[in-house]
C-alpha atoms as a PDB file:
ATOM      1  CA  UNK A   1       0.000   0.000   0.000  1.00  0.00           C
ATOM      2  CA  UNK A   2       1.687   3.774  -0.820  1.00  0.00           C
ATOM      3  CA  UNK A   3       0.150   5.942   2.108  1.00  0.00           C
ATOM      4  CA  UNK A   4      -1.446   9.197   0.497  1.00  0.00           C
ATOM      5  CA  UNK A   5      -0.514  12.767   2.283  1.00  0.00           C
ATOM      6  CA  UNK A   6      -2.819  15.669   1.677  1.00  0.00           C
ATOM      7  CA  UNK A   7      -1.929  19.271   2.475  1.00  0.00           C
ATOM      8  CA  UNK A   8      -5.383  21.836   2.272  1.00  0.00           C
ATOM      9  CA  UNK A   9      -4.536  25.332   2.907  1.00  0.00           C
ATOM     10  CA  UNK A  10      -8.057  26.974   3.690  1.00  0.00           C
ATOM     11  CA  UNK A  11      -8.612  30.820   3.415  1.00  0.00           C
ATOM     12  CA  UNK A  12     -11.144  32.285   5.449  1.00  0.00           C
ATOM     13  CA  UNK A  13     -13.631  34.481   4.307  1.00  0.00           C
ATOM     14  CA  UNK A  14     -14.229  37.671   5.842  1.00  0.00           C
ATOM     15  CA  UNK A  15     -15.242  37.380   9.251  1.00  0.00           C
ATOM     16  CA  UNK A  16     -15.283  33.755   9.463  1.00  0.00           C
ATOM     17  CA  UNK A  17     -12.142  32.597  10.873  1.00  0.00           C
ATOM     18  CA  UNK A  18     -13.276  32.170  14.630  1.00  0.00           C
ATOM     19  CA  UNK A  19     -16.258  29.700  12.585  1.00  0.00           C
ATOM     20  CA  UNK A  20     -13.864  27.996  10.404  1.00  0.00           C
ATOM     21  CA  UNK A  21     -11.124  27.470  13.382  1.00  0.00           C
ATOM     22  CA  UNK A  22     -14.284  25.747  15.336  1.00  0.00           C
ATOM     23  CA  UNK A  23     -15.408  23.592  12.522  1.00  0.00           C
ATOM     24  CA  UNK A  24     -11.449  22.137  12.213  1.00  0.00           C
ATOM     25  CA  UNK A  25     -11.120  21.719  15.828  1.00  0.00           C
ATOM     26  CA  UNK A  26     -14.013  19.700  15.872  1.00  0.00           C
ATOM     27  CA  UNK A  27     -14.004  17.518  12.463  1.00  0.00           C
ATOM     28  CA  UNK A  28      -9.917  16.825  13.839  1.00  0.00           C
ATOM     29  CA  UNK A  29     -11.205  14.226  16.938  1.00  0.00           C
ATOM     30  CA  UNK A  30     -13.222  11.750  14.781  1.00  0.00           C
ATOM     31  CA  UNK A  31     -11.204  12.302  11.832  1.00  0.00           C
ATOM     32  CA  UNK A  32      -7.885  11.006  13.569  1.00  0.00           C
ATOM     33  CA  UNK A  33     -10.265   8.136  14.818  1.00  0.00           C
ATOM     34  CA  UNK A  34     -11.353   6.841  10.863  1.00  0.00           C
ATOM     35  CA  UNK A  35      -9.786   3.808  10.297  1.00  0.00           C
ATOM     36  CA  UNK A  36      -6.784   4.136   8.008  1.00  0.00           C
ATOM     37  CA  UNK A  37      -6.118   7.796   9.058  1.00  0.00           C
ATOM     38  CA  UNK A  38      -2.383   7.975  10.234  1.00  0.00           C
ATOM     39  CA  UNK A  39      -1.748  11.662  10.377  1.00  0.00           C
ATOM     40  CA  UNK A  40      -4.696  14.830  11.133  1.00  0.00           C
ATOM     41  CA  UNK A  41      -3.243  18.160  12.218  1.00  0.00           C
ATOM     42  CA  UNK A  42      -4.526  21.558  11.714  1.00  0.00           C
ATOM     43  CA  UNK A  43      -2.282  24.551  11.904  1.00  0.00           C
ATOM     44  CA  UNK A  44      -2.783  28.295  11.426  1.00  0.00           C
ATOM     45  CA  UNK A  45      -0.389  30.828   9.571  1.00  0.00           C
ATOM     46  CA  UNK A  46      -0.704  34.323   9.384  1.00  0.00           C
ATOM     47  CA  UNK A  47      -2.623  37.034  11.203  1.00  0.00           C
ATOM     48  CA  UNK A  48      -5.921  39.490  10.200  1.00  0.00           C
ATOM     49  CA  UNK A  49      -6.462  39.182   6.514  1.00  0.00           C
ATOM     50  CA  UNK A  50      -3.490  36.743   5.962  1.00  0.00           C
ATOM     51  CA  UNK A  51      -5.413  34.258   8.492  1.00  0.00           C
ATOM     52  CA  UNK A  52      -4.909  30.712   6.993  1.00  0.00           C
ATOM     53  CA  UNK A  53      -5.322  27.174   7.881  1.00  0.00           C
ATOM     54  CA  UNK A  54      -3.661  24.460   6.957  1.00  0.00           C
ATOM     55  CA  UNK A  55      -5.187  20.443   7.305  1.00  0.00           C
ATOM     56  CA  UNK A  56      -1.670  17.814   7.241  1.00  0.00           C
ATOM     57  CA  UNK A  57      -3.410  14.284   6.564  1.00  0.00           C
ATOM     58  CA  UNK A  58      -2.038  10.502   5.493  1.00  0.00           C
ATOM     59  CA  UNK A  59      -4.309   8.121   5.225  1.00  0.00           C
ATOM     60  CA  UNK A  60      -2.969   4.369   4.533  1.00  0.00           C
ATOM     61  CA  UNK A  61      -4.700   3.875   0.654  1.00  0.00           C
ATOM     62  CA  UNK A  62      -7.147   5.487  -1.108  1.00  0.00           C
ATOM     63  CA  UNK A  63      -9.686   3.615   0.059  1.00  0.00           C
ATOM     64  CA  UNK A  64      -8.954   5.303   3.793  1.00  0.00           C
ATOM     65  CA  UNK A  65      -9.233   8.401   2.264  1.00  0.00           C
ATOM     66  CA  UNK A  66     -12.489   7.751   0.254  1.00  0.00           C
ATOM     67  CA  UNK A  67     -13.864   7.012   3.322  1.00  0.00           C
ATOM     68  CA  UNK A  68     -12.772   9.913   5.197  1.00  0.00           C
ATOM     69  CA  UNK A  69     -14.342  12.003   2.129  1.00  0.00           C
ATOM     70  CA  UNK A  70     -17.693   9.878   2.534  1.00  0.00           C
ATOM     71  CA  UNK A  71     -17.927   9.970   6.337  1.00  0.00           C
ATOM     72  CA  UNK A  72     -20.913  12.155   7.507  1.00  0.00           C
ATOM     73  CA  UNK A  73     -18.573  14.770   9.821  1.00  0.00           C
ATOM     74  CA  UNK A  74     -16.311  15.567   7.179  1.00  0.00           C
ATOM     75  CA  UNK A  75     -19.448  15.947   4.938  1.00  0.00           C
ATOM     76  CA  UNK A  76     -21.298  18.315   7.209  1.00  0.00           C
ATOM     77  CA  UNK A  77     -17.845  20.040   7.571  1.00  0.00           C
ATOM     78  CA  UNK A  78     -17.740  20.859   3.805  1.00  0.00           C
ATOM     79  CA  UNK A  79     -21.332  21.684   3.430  1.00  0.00           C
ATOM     80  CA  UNK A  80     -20.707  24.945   5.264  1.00  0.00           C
ATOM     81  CA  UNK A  81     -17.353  25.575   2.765  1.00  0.00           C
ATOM     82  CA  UNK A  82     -19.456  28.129   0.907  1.00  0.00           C
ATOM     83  CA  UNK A  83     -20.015  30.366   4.217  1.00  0.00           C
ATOM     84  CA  UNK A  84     -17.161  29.828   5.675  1.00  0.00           C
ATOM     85  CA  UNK A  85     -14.114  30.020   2.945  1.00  0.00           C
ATOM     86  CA  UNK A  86     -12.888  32.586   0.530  1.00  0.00           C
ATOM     87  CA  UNK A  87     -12.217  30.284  -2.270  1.00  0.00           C
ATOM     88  CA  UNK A  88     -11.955  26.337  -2.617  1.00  0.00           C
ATOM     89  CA  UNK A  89      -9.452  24.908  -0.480  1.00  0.00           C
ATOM     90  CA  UNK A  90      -5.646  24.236  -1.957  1.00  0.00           C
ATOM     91  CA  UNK A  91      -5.340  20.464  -1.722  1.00  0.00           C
ATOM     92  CA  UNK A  92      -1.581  19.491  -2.595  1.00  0.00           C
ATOM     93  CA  UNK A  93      -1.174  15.459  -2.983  1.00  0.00           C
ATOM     94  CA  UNK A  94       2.274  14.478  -1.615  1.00  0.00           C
ATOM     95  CA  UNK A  95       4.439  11.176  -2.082  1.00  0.00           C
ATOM     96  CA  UNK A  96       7.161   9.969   0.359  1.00  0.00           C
ATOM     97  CA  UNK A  97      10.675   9.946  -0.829  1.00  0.00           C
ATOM     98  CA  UNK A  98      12.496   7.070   0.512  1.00  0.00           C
ATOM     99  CA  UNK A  99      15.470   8.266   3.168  1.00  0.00           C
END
């Protein structure tokens, strides 16, 4: 199995950084507890209008992370995308190099 690494950098949109902040702290508990999810951190960058977020994941296959994209928090999560981003989230897909 190659593990999959996702990095989303989400912008807030005006005003909605405190809501988007809540809605990662709280999709981060049952995410880390999906089956096949090795890695869930959320970090911020920035300050005022260069507020950002950014969502490290690795999930063991794709099938972990289809599952993660199916699972109903992450879904109610992204429902609220619209209200709460400025744009769509950057999602960079990331291999492992071998050390």
């Amino acid at each position: 199995m190659t593990p999959i690494n996702l990095i989303a950098t989400l912008t807030p949109a005006p005003g909605q950084a405190a809501a988007l902040r809540a809605g990662l702290l709280a999709i981060t508990p049952p995410s880390r507890q999906e089956r096949g999810c090795e890695r869930y951190e959320v970090l911020e960058s920035g300050e005022d209008d260069t507020l950002r977020f950014h969502v490290i994941e690795r999930f063991t296959d794709e099938v972990a992370l289809q599952a993660h994209g199916d699972s109903d928090h992450f879904r109610a999560f992204s429902a609220r995308f619209g209200e709460w981003l400025a744009g769509p989230p950057e999602v960079i897909r990331a291999r492992d190099l071998p050390a």
